[in-house]
N, C-alpha and C. Protein backbone atom coordinates (compact mmCIF):
# COMPACT_ATOMS: atom_id res chain seq x y z
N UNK A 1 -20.00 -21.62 -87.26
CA UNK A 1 -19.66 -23.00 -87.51
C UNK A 1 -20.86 -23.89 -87.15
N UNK A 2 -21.14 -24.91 -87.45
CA UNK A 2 -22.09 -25.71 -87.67
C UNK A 2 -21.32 -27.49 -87.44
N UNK A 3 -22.35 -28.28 -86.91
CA UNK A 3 -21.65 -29.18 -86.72
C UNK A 3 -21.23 -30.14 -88.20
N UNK A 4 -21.89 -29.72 -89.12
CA UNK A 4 -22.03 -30.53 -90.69
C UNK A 4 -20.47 -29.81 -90.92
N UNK A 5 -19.69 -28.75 -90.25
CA UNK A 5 -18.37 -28.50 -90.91
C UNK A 5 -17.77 -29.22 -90.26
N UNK A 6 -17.62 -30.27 -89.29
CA UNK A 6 -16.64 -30.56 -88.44
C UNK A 6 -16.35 -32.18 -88.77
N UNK A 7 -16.74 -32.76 -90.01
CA UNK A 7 -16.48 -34.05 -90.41
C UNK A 7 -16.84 -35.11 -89.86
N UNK A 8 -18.04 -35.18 -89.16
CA UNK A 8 -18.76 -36.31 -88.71
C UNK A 8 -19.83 -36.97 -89.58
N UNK A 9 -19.59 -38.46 -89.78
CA UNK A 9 -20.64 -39.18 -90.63
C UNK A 9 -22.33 -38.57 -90.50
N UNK A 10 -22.62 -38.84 -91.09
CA UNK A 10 -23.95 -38.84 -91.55
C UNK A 10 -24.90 -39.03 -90.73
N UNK A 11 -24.30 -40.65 -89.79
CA UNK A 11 -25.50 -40.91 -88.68
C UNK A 11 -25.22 -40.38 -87.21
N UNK A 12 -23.92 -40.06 -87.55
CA UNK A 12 -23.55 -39.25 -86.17
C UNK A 12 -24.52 -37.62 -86.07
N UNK A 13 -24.18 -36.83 -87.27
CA UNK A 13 -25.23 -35.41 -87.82
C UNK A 13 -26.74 -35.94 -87.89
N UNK A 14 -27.12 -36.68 -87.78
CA UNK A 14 -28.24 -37.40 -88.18
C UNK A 14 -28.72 -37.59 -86.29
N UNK A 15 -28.22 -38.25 -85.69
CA UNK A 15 -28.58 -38.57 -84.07
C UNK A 15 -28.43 -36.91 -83.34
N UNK A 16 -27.83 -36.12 -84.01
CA UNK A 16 -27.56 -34.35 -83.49
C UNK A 16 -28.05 -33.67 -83.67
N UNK A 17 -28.87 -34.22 -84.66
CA UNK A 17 -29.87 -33.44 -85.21
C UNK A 17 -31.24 -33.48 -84.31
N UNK A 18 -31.79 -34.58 -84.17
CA UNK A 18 -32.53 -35.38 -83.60
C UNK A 18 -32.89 -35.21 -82.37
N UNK A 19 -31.30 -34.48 -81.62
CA UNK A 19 -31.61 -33.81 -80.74
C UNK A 19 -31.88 -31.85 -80.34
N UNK A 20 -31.66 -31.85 -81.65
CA UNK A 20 -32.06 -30.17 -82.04
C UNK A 20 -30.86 -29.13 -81.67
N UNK A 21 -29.82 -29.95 -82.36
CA UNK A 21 -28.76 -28.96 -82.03
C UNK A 21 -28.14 -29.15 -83.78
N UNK A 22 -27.63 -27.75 -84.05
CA UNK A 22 -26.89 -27.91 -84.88
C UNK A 22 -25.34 -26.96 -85.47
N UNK A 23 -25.15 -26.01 -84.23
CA UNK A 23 -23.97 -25.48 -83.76
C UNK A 23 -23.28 -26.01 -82.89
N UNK A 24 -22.47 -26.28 -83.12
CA UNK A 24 -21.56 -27.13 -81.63
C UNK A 24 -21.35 -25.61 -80.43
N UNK A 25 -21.09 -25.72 -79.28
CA UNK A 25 -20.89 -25.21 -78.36
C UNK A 25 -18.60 -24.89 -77.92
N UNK A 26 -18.73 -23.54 -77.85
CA UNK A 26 -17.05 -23.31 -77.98
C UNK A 26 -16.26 -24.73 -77.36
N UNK A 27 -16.51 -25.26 -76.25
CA UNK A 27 -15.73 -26.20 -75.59
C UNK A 27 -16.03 -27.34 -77.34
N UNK A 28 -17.02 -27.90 -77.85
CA UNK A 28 -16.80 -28.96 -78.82
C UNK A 28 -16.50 -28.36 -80.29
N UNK A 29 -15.98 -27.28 -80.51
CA UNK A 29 -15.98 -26.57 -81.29
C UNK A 29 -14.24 -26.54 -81.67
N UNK A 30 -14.02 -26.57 -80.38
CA UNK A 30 -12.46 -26.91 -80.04
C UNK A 30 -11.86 -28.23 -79.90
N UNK A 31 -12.62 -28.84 -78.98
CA UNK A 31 -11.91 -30.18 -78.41
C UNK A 31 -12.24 -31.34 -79.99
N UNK A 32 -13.29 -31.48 -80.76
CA UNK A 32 -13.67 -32.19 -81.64
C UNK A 32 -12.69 -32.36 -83.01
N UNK A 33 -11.87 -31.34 -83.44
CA UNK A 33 -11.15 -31.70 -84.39
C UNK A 33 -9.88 -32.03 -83.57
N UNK A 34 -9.35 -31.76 -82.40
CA UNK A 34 -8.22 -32.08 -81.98
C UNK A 34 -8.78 -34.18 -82.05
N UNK A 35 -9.43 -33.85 -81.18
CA UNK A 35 -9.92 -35.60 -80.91
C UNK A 35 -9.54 -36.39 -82.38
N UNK A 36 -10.78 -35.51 -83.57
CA UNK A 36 -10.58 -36.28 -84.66
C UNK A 36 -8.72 -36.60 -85.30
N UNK A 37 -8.07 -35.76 -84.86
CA UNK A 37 -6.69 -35.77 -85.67
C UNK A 37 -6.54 -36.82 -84.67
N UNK A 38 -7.14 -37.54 -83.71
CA UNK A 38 -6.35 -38.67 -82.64
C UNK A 38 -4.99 -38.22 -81.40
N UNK A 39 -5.27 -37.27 -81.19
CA UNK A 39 -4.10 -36.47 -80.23
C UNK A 39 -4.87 -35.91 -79.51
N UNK A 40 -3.74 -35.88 -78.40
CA UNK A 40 -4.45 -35.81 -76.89
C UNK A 40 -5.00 -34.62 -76.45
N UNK A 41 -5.62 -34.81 -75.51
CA UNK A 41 -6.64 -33.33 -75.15
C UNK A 41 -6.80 -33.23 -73.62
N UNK A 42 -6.77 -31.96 -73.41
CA UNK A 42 -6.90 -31.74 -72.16
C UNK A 42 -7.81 -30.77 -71.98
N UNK A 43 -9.29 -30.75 -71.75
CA UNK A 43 -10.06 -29.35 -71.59
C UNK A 43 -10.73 -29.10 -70.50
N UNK A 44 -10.72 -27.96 -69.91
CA UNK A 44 -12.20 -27.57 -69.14
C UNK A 44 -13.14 -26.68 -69.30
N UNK A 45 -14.20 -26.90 -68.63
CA UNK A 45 -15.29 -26.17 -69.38
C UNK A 45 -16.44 -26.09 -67.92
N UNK A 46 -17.59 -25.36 -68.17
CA UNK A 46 -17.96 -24.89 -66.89
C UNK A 46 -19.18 -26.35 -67.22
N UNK A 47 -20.03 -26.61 -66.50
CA UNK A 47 -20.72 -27.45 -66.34
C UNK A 47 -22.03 -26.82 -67.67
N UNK A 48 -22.55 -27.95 -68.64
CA UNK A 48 -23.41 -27.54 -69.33
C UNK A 48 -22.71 -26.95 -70.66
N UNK A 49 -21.98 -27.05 -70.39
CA UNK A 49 -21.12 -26.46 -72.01
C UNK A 49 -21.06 -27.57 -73.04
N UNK A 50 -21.18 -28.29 -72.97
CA UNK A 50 -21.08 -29.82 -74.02
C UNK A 50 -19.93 -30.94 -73.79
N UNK A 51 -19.52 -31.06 -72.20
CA UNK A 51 -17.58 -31.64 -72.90
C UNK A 51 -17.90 -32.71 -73.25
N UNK A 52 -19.05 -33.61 -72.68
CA UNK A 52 -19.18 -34.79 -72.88
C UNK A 52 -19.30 -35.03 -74.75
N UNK A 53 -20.08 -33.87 -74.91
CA UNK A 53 -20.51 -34.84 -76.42
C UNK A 53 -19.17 -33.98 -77.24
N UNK A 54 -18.69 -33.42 -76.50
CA UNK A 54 -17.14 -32.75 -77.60
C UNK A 54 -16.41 -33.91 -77.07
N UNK A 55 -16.22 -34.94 -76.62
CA UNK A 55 -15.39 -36.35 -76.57
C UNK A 55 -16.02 -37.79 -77.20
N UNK A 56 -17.38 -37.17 -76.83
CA UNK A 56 -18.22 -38.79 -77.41
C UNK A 56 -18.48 -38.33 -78.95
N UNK A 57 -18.52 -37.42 -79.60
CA UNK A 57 -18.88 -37.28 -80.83
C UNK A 57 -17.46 -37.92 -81.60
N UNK A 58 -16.66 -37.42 -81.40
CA UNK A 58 -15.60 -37.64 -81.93
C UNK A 58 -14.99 -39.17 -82.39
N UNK A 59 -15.23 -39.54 -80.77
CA UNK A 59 -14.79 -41.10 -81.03
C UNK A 59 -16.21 -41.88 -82.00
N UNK A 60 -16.78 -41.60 -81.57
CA UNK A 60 -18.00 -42.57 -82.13
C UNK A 60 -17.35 -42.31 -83.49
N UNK A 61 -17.50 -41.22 -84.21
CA UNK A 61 -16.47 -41.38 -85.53
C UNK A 61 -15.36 -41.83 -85.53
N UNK A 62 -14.04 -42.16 -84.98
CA UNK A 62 -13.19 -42.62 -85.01
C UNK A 62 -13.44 -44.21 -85.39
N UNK A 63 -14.43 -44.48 -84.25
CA UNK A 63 -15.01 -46.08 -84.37
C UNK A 63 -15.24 -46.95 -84.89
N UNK A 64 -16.13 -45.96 -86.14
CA UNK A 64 -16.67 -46.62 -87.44
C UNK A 64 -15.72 -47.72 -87.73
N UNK A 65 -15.94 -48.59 -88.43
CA UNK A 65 -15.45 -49.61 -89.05
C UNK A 65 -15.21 -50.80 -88.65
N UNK A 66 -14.60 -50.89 -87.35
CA UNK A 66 -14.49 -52.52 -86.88
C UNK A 66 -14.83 -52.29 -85.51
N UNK A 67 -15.30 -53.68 -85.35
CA UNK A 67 -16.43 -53.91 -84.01
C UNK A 67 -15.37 -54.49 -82.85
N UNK A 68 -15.89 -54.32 -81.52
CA UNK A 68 -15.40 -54.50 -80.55
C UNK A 68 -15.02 -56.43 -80.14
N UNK A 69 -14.01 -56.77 -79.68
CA UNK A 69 -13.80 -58.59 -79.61
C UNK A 69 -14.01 -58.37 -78.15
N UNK A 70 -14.36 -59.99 -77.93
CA UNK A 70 -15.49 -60.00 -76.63
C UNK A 70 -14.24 -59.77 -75.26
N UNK A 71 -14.81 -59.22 -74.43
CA UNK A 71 -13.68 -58.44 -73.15
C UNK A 71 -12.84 -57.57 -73.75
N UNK A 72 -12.84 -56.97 -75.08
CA UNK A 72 -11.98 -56.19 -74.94
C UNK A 72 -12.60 -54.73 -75.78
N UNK A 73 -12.90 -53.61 -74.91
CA UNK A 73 -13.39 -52.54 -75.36
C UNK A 73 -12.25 -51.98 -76.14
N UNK A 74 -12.65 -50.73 -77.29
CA UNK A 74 -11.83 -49.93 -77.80
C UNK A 74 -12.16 -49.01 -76.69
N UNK A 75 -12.96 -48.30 -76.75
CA UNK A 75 -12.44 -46.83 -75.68
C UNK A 75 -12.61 -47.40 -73.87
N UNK A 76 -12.02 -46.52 -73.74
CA UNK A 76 -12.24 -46.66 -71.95
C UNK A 76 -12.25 -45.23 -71.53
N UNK A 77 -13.48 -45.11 -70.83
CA UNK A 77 -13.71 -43.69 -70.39
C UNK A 77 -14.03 -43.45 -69.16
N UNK A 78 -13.01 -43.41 -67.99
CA UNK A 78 -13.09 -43.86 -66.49
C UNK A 78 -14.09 -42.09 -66.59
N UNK A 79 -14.83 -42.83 -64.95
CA UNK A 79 -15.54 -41.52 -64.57
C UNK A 79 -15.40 -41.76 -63.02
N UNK A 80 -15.65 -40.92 -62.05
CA UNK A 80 -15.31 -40.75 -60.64
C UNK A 80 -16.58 -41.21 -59.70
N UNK A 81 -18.07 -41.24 -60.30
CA UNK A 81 -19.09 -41.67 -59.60
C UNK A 81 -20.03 -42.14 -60.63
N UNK A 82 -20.40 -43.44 -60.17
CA UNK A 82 -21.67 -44.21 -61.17
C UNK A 82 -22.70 -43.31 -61.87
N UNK A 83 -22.81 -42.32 -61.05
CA UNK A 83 -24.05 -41.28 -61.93
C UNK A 83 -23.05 -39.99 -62.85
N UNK A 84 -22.38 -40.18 -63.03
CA UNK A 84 -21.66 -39.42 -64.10
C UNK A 84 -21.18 -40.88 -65.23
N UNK A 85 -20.45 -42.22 -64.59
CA UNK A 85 -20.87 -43.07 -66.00
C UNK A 85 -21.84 -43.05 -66.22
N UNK A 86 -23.11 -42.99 -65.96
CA UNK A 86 -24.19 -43.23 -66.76
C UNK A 86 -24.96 -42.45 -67.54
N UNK A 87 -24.45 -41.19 -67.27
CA UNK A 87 -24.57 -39.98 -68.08
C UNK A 87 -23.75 -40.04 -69.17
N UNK A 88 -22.86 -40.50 -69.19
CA UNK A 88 -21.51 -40.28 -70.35
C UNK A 88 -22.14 -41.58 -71.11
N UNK A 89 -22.52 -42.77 -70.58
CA UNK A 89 -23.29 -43.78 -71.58
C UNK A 89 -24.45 -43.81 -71.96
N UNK A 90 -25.46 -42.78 -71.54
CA UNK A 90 -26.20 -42.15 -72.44
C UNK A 90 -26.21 -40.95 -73.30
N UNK A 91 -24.91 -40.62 -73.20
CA UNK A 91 -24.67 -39.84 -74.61
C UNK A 91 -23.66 -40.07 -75.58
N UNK A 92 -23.36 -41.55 -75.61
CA UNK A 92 -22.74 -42.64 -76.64
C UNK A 92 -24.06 -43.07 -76.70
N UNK A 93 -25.01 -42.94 -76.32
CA UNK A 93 -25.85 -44.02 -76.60
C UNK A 93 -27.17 -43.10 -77.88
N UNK A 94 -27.15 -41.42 -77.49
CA UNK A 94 -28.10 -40.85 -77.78
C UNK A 94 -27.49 -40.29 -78.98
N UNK A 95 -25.70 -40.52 -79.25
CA UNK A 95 -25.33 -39.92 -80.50
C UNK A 95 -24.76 -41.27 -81.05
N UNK A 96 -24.58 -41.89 -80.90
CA UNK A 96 -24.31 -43.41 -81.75
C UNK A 96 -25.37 -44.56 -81.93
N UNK A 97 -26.55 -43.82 -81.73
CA UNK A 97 -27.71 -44.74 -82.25
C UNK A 97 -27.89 -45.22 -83.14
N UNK A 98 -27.20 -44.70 -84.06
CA UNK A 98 -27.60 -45.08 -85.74
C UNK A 98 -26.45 -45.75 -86.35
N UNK A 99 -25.52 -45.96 -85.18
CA UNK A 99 -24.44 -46.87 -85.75
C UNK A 99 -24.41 -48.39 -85.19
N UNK A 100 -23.53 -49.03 -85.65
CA UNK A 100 -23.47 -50.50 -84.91
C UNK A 100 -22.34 -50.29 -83.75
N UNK A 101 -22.60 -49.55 -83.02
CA UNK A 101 -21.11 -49.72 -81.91
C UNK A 101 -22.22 -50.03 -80.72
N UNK A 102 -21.26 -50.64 -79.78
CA UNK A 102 -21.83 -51.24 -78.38
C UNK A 102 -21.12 -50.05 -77.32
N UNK A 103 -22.31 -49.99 -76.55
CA UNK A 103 -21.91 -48.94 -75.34
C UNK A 103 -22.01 -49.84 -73.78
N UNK A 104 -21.08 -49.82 -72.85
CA UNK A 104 -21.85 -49.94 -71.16
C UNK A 104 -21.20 -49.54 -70.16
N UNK A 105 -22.25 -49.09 -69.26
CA UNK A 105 -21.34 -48.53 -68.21
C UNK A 105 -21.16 -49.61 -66.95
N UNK A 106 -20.14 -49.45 -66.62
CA UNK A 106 -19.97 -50.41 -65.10
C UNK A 106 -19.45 -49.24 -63.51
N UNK A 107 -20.34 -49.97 -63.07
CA UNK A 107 -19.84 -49.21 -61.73
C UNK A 107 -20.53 -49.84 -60.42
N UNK A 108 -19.89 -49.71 -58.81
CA UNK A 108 -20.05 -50.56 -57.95
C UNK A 108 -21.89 -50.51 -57.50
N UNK A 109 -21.96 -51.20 -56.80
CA UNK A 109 -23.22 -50.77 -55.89
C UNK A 109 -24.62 -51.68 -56.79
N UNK A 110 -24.49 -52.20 -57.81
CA UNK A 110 -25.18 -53.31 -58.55
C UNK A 110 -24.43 -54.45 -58.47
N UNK A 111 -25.15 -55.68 -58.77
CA UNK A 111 -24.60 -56.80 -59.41
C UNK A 111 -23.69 -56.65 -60.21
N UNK A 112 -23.01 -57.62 -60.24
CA UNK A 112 -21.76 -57.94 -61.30
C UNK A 112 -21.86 -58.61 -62.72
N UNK A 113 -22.62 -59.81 -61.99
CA UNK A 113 -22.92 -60.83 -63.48
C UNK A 113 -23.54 -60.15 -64.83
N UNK A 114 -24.76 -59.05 -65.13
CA UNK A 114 -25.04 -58.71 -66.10
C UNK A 114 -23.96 -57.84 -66.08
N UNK A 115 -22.74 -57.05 -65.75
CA UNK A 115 -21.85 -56.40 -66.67
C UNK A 115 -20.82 -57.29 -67.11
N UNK A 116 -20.70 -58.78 -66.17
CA UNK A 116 -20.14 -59.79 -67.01
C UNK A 116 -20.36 -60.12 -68.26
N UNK A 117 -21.56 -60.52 -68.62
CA UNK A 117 -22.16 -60.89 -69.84
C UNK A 117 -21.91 -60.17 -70.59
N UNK A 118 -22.35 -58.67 -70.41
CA UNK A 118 -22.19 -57.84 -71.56
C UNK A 118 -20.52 -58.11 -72.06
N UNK A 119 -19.87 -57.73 -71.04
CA UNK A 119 -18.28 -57.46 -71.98
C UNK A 119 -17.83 -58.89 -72.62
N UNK A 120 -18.45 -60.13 -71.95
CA UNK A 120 -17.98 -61.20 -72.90
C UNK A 120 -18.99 -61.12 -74.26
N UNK A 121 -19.58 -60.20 -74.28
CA UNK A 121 -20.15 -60.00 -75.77
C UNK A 121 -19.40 -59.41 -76.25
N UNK A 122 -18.99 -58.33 -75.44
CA UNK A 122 -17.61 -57.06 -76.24
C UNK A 122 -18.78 -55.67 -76.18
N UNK A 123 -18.05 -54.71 -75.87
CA UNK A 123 -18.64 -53.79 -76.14
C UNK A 123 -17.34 -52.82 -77.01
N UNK A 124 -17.65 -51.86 -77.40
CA UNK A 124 -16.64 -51.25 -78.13
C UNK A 124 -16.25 -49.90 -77.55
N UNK A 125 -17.23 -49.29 -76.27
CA UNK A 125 -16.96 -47.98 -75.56
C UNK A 125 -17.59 -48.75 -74.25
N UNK A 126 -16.60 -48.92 -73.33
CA UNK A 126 -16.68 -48.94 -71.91
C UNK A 126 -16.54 -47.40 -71.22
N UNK A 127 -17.48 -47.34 -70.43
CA UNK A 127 -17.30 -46.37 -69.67
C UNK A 127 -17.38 -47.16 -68.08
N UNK A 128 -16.86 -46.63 -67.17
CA UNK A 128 -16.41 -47.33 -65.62
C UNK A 128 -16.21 -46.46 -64.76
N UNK A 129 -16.26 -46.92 -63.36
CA UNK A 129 -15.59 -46.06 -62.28
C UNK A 129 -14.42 -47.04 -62.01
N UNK A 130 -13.60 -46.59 -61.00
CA UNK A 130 -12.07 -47.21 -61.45
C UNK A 130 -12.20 -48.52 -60.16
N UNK A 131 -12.79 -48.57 -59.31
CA UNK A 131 -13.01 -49.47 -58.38
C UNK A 131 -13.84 -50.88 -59.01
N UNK A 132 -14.92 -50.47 -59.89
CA UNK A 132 -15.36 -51.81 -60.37
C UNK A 132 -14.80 -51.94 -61.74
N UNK A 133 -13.93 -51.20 -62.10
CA UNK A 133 -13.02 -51.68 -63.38
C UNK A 133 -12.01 -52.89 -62.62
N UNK A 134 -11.90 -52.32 -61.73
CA UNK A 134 -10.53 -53.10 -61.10
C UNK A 134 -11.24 -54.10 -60.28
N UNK A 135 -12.12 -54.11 -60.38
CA UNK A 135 -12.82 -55.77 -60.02
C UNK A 135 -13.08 -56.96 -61.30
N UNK A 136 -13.12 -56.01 -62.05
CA UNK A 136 -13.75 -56.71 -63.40
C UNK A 136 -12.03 -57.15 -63.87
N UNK A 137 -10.88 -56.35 -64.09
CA UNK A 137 -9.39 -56.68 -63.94
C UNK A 137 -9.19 -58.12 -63.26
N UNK A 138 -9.83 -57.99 -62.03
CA UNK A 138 -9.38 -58.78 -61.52
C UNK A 138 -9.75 -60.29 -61.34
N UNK A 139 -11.12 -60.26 -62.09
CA UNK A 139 -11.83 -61.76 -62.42
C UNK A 139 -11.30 -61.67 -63.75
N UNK A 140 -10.68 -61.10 -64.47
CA UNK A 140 -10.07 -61.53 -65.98
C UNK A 140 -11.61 -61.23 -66.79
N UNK A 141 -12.59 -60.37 -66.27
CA UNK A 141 -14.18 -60.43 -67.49
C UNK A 141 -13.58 -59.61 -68.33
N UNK A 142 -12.91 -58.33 -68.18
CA UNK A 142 -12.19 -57.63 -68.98
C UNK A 142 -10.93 -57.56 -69.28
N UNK A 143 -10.28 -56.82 -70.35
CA UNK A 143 -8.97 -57.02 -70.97
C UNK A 143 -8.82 -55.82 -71.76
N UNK A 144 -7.75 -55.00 -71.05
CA UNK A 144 -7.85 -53.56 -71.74
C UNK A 144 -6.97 -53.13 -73.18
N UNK A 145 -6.21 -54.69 -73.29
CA UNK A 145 -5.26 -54.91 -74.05
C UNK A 145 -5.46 -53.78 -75.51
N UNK A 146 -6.87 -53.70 -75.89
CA UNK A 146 -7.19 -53.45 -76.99
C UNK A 146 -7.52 -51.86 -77.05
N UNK A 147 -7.58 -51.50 -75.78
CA UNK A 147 -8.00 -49.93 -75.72
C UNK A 147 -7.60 -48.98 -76.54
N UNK A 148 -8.04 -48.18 -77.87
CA UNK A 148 -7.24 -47.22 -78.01
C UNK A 148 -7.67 -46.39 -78.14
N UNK A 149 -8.37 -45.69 -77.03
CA UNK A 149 -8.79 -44.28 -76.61
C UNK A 149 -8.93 -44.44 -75.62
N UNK A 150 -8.31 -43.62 -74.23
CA UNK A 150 -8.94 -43.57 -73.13
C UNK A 150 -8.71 -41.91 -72.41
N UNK A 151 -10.41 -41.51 -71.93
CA UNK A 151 -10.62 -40.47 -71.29
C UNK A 151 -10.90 -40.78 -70.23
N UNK A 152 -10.10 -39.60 -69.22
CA UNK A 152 -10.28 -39.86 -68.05
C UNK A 152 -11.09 -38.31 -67.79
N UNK A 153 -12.68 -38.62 -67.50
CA UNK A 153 -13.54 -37.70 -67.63
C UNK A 153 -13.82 -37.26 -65.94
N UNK A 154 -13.23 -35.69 -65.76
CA UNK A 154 -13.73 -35.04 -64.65
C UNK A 154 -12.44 -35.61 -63.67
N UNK A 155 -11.31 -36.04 -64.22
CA UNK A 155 -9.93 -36.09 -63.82
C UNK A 155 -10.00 -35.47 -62.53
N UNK A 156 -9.85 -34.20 -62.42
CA UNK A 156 -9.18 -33.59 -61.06
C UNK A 156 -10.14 -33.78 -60.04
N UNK A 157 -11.25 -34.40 -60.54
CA UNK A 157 -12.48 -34.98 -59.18
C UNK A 157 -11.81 -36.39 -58.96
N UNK A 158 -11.47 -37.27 -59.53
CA UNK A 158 -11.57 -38.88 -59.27
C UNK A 158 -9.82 -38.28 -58.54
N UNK A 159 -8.93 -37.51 -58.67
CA UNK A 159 -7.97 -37.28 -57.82
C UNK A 159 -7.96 -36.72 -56.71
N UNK A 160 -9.03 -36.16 -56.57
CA UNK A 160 -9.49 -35.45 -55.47
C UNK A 160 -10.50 -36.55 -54.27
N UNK A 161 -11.06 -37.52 -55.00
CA UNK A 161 -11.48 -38.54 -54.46
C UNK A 161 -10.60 -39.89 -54.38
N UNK A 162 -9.31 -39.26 -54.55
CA UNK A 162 -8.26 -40.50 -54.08
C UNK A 162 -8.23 -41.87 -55.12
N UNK A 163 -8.38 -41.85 -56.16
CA UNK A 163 -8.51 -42.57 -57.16
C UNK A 163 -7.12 -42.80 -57.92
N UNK A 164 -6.25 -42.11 -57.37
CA UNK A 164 -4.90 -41.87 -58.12
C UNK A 164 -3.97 -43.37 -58.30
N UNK A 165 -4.11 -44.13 -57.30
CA UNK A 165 -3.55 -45.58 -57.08
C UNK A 165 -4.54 -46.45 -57.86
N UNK A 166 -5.80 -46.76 -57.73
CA UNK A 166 -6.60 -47.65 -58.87
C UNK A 166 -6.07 -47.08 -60.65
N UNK A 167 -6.31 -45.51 -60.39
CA UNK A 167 -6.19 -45.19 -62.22
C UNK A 167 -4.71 -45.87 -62.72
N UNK A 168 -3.14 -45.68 -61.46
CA UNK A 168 -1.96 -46.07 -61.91
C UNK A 168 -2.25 -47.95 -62.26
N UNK A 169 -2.99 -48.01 -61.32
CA UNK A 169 -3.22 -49.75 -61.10
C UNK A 169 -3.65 -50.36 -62.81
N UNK A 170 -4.43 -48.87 -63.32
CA UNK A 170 -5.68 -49.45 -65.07
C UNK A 170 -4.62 -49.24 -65.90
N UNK A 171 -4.00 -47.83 -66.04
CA UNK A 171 -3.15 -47.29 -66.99
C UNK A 171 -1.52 -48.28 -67.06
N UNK A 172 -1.52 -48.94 -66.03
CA UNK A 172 -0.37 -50.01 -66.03
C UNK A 172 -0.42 -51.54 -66.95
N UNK A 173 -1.63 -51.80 -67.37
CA UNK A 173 -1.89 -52.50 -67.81
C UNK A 173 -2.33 -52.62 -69.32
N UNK A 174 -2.37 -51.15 -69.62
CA UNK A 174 -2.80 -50.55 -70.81
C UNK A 174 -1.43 -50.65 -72.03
């Protein structure tokens, strides 16, 4: 299998290319057409297997077509520590280059105001840790109203790090 069988646009095969891959890996081989049919997924995979881009490939295709309104992302993709969002938003960023979608990650331990700005621009894939989501909740910069995808990436870590009351706190509002 090849990733040109698995129904991704042009500039999505085009940014995958670019990076010199052109077999998907068993974990995105699997998880990528479930994603595309829009139904839910649950996978694990050992570290280095691809999960990230078997979730970000997918949506970035889903995406296509209409753009993100300002504070309110389409995807939300909580992660458990700032250096895993920022990994997951550079690979929306390294396979949706060639499209018009907006990517950013937020998480504590920086300033606030430039991830203000950005989301009153809108982005269309938020990625977050659940503590400065729920700060950003709570000044009203964001509005999840519009979400319709959300991964909760590396799950049994952000529960294991006691995250279980902020995620009920996001998913309540969803």
């Amino acid at each position: 299998m090849k990733f040109t069988d698995l129904g991704l646009s042009a500039e999505i095969l085009r940014a995958i290319a670019e990076q010199g891959y052109d077999t998907p890996t068993p974990i995105q081989q699997q998880a990528i057409p479930v994603v595309l049919q829009k139904r839910d997924l649950m996978a694990c995979a050992q570290t280095g297997t691809g999960k990230t881009a078997g979730f970000t490939l997918p949506i970035l295709q889903l995406l296509q077509g209409k753009r993100a309104r300002p504070k309110q992302p389409r995807v939300l993709v909580l992660t458990p520590t700032r250096e895993l969002a920022m990994q997951v938003e550079e690979s929306v960023r390294t396979y949706g280059k060639h499209l018009p979608l907006t990517s950013l990650s937020i998480f504590g331990g920086v300033g606030i105001n430039p991830q203000i700005h950005a989301l009153a621009r809108g982005v269309d894939i938020l990625v977050a840790t659940p503590g400065r989501l729920l700060d950003h909740m709570q000044q009203r910069t964001v509005d999840l109203s519009a979400v319709e995808i959300l991964v909760l990436d590396e799950a049994d870590r952000m529960l294991d790090m006691g995250f279980i009351r902020d995620i009920r706190k996001i998913l309540a509002v969803m």
